[in-house]
Protein backbone atom coordinates (compact mmCIF):
# COMPACT_ATOMS: atom_id res chain seq x y z
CA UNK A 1 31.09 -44.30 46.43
CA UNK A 2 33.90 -45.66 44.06
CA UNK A 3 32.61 -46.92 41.11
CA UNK A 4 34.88 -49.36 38.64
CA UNK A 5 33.52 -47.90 35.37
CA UNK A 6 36.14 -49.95 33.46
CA UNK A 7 33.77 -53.15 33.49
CA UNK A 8 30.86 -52.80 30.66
CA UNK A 9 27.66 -54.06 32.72
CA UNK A 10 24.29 -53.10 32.82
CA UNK A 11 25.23 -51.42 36.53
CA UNK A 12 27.79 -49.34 34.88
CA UNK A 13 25.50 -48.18 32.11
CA UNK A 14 22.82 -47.00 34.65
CA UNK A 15 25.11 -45.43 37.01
CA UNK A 16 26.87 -43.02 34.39
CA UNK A 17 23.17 -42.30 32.29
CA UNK A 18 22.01 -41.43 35.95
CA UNK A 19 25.06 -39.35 36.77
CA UNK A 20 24.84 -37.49 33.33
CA UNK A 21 21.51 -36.79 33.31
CA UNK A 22 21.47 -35.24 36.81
CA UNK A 23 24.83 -33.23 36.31
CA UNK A 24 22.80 -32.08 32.66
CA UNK A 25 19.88 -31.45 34.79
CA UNK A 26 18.35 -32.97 31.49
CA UNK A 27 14.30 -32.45 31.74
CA UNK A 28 13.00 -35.00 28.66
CA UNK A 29 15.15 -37.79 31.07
CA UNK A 30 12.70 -40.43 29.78
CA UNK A 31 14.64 -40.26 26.35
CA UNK A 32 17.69 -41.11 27.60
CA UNK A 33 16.89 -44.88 29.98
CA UNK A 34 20.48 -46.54 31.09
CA UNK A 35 18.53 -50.08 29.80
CA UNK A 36 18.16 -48.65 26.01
CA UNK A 37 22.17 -47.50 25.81
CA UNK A 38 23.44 -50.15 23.64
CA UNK A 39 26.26 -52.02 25.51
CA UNK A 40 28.77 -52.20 22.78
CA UNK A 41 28.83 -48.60 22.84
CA UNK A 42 30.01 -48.48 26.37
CA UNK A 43 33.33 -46.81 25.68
CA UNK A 44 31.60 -43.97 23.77
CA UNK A 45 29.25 -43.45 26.81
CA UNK A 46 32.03 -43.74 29.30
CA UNK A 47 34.21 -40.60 26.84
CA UNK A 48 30.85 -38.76 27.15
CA UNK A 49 30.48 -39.35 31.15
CA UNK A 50 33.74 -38.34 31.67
CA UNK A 51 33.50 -35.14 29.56
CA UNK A 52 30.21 -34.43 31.52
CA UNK A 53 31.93 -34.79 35.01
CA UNK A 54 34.91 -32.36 34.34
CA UNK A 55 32.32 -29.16 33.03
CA UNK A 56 30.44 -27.24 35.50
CA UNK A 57 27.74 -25.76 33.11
CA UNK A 58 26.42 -26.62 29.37
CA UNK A 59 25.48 -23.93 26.74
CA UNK A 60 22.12 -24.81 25.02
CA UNK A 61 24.64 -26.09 21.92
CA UNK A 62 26.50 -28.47 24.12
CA UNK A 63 23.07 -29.66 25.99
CA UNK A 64 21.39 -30.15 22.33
CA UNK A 65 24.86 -32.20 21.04
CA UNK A 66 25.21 -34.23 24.23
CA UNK A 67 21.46 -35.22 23.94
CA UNK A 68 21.77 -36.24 20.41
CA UNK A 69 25.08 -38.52 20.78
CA UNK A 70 23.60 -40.00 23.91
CA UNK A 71 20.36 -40.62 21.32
CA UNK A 72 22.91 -41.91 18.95
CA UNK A 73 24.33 -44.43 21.26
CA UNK A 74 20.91 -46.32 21.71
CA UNK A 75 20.22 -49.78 20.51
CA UNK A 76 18.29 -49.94 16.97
């Protein structure tokens, strides 16, 4: 499925959260919900889904700072 990331809506936002979080194989995936990513930080979350997709494996350090900037890019 081609997706056109380069649009910031709510579709977008779920799709890459969902894609991140699998390829992460994150566990606590109820911290990180698509609908609490704050839109204007869409580019940040795209830089971060596109990092994601190009690595095949995460060290605990990289899991642990990928989980905190996706934390960071929440709304308040």
């Amino acid at each position: 499925m081609l997706v056109d990331l380069s649009k910031n809506t709510p579709e977008n936002i779920e799709y890459m959260v969902n894609e991140i979080v699998t390829k992460m194989k994150m566990v606590n995936i109820g911290a990180i919900k698509s609908e609490s990513m704050d839109s204007e930080m869409y580019e940040e979350l795209h830089e971060i889904y596109e990092m994601v997709m190009k690595k095949d494996n995460f060290s605990p350090s990289e899991m642990q700072a990928l989980a905190e900037e996706l934390g960071r890019l929440r709304k308040v």
